[in-house]
C-alpha atoms as a PDB file:
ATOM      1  CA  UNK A   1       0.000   0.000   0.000  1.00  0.00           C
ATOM      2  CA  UNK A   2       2.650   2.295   1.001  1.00  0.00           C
ATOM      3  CA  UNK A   3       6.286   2.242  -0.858  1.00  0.00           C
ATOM      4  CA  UNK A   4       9.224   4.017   0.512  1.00  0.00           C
ATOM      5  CA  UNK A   5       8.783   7.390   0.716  1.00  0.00           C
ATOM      6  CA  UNK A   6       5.434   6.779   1.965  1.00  0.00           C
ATOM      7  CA  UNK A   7       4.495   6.524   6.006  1.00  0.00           C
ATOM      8  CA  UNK A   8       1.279   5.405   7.342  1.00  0.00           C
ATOM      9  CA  UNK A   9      -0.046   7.695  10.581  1.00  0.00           C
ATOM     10  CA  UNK A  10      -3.460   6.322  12.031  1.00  0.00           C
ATOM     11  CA  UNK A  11      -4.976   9.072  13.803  1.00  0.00           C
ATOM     12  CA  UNK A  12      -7.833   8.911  16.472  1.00  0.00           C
ATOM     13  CA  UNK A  13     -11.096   9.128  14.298  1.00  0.00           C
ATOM     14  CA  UNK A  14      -9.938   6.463  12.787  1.00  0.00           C
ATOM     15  CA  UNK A  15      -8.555   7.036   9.231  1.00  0.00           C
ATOM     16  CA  UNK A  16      -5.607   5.951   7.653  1.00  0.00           C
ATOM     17  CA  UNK A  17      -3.313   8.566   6.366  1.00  0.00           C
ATOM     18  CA  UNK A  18      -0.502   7.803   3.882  1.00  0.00           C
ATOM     19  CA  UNK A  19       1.301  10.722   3.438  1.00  0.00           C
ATOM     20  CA  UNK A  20       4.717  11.604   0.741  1.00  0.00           C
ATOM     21  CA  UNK A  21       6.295  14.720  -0.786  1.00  0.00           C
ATOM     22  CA  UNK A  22       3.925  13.541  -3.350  1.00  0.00           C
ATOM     23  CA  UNK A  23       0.852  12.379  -1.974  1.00  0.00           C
ATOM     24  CA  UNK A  24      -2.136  12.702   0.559  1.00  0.00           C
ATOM     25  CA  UNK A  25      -4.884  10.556   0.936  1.00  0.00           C
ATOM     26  CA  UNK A  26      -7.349   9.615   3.437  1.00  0.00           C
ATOM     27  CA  UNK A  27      -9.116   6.281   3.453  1.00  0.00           C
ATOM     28  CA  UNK A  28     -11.909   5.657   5.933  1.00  0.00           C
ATOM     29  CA  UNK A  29     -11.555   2.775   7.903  1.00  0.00           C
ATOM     30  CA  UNK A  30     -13.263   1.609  10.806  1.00  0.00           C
ATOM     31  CA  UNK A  31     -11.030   0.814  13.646  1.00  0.00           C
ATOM     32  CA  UNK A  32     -11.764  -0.544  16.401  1.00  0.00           C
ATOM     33  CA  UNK A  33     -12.577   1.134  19.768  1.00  0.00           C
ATOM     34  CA  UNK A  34     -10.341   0.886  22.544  1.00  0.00           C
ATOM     35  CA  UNK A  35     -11.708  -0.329  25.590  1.00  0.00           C
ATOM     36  CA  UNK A  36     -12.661   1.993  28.484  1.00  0.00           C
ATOM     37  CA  UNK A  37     -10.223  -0.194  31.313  1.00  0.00           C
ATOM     38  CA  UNK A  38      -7.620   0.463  28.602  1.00  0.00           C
ATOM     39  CA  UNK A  39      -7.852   3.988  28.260  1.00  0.00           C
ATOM     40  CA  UNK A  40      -8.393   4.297  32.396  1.00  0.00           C
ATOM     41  CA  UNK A  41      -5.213   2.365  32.951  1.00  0.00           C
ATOM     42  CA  UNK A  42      -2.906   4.275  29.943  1.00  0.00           C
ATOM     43  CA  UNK A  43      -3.943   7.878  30.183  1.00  0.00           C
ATOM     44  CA  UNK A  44      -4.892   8.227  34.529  1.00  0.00           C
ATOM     45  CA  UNK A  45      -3.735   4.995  36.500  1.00  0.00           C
ATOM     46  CA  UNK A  46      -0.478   4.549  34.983  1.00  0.00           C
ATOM     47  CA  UNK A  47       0.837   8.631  34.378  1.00  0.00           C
ATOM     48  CA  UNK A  48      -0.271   8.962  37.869  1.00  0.00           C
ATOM     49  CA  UNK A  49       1.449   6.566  39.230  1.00  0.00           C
ATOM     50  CA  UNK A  50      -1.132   5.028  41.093  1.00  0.00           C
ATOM     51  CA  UNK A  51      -1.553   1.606  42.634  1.00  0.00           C
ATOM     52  CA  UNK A  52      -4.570  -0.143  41.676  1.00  0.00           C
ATOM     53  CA  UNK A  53      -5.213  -0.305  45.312  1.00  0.00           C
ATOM     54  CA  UNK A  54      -4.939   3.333  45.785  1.00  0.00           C
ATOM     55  CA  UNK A  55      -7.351   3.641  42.696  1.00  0.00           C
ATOM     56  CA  UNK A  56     -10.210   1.611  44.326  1.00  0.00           C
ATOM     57  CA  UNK A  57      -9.613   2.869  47.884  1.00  0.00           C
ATOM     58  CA  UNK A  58     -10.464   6.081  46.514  1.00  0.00           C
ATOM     59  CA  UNK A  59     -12.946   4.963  44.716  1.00  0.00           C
ATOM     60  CA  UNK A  60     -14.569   3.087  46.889  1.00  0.00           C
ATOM     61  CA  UNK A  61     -14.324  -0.322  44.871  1.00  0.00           C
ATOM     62  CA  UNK A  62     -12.700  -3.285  45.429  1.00  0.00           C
ATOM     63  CA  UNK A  63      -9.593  -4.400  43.915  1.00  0.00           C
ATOM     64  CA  UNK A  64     -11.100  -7.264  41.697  1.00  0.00           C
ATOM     65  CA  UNK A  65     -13.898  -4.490  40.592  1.00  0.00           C
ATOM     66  CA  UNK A  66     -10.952  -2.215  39.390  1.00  0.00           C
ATOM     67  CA  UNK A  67      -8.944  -5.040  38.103  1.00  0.00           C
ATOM     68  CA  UNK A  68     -11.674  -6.392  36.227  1.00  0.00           C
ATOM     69  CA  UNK A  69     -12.030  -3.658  34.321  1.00  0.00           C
ATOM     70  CA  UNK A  70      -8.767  -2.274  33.798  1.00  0.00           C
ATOM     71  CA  UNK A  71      -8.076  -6.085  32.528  1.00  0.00           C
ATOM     72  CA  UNK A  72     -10.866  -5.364  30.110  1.00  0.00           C
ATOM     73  CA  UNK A  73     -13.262  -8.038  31.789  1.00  0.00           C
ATOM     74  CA  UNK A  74     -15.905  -5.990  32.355  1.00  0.00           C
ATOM     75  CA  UNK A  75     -17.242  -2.593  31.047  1.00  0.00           C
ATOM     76  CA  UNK A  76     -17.984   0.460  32.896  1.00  0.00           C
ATOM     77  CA  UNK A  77     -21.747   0.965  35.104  1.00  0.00           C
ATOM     78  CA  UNK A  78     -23.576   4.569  35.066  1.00  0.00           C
ATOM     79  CA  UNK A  79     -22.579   3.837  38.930  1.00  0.00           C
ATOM     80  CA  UNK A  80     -18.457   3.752  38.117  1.00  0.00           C
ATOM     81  CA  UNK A  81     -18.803   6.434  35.123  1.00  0.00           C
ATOM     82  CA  UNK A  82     -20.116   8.565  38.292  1.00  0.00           C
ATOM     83  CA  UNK A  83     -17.267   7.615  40.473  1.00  0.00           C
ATOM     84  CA  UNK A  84     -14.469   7.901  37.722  1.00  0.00           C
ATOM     85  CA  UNK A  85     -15.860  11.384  36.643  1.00  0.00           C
ATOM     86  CA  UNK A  86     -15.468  12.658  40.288  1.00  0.00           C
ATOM     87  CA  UNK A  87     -11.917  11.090  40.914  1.00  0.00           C
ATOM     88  CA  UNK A  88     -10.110  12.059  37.357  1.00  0.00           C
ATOM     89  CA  UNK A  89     -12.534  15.578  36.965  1.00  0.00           C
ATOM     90  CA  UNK A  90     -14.313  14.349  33.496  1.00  0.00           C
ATOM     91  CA  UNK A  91     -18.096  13.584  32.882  1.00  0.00           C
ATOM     92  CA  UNK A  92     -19.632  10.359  33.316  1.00  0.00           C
ATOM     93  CA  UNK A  93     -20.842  10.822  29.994  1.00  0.00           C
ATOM     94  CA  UNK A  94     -17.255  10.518  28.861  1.00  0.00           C
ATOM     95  CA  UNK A  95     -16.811   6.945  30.268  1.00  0.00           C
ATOM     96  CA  UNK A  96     -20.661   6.113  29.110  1.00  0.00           C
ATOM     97  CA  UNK A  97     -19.588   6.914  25.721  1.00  0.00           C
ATOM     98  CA  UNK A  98     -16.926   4.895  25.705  1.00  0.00           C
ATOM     99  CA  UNK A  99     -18.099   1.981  26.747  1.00  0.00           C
ATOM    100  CA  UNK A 100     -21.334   2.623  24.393  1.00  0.00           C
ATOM    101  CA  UNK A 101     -18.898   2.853  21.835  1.00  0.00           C
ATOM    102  CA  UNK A 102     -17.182  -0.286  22.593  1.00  0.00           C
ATOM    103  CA  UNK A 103     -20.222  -2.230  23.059  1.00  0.00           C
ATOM    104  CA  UNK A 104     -21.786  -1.307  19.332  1.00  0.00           C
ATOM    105  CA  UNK A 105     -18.736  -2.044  17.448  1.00  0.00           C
ATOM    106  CA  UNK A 106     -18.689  -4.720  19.203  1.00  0.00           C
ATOM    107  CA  UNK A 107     -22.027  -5.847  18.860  1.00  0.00           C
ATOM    108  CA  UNK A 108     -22.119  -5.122  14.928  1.00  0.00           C
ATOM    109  CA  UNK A 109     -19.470  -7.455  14.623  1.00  0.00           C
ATOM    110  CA  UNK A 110     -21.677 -10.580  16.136  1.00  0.00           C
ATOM    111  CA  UNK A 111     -25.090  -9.890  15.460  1.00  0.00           C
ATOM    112  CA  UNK A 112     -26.609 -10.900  12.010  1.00  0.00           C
ATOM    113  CA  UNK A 113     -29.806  -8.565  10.776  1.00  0.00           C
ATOM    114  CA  UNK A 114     -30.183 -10.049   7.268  1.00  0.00           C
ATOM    115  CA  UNK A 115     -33.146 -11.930   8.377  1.00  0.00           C
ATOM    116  CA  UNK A 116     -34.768  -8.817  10.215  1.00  0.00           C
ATOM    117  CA  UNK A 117     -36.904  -6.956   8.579  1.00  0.00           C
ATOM    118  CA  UNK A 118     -38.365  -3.098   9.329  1.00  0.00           C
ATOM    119  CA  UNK A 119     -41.578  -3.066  10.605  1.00  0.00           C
ATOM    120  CA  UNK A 120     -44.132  -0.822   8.656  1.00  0.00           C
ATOM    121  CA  UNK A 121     -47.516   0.575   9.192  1.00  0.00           C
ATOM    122  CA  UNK A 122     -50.633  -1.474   7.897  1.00  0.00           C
ATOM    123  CA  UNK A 123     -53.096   0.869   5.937  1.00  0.00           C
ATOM    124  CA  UNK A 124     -56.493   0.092   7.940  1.00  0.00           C
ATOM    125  CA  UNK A 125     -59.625  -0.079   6.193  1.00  0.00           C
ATOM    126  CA  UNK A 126     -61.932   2.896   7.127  1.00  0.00           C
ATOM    127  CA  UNK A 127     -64.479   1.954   9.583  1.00  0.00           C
ATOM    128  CA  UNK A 128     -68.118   3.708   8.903  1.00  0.00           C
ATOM    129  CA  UNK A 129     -71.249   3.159  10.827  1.00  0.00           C
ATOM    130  CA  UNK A 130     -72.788   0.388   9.665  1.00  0.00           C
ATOM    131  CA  UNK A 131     -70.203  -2.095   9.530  1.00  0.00           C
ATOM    132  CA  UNK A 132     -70.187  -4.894  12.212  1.00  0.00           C
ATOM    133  CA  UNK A 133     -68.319  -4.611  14.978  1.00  0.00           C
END
């Protein structure tokens, strides 16, 4: 795809950029989301330096809770987005996002809707007076 005075930089919204003296393109490709544990542990546990004890002390989890999902076991609850948004000053809607984002692409990848079709409304006959009820 690229030769060699071509690089390949992915950037966050998830195109592919091959770039050359020459040469810029942009080719939409869906990549996968990270998970939220991932992005908890790389960008706020980890630069802070913090233990995961420390993390759920203060959060007022346990250590399997936290490990869970920094381990990417198990997604993020409205209850931790709450608790993570008051500990590392974001929004819970941040870490709701997130994980909604995780789930779909996740999700589009397993479930099959060939077979499912869109409901539509029925026309109704009109009803007058003297038809039986």
């Amino acid at each position: 795809m690229a030769n060699e005075n071509q690089f390949i930089t992915y950037n966050v919204i998830g195109y592919i950029c091959i770039k050359s003296a020459r040469t810029f393109r942009m080719a939409k490709r869906e990549m996968p989301p990270l998970h939220p544990g991932k992005i908890l542990k790389d960008l706020y546990i980890t630069p802070l330096d913090l233990t995961n004890s420390e993390a759920a002390d203060n959060l007022g989890v346990t250590r399997k809770t936290l490990s869970m999902l920094l381990n990417e076991h198990q997604g993020i609850s409205a209850e931790m987005a709450l608790r993570l948004a008051k500990a590392f000053n974001t929004t819970p809607e941040f870490w709701l996002n997130m994980q909604n984002s995780y789930d779909l692409y996740k999700a589009r990848r397993k479930v099959v809707l060939k077979k499912i079709k869109q409901f539509r409304l029925r026309k109704k006959p009109l009803r007058t007076k003297f038809q039986d009820k």
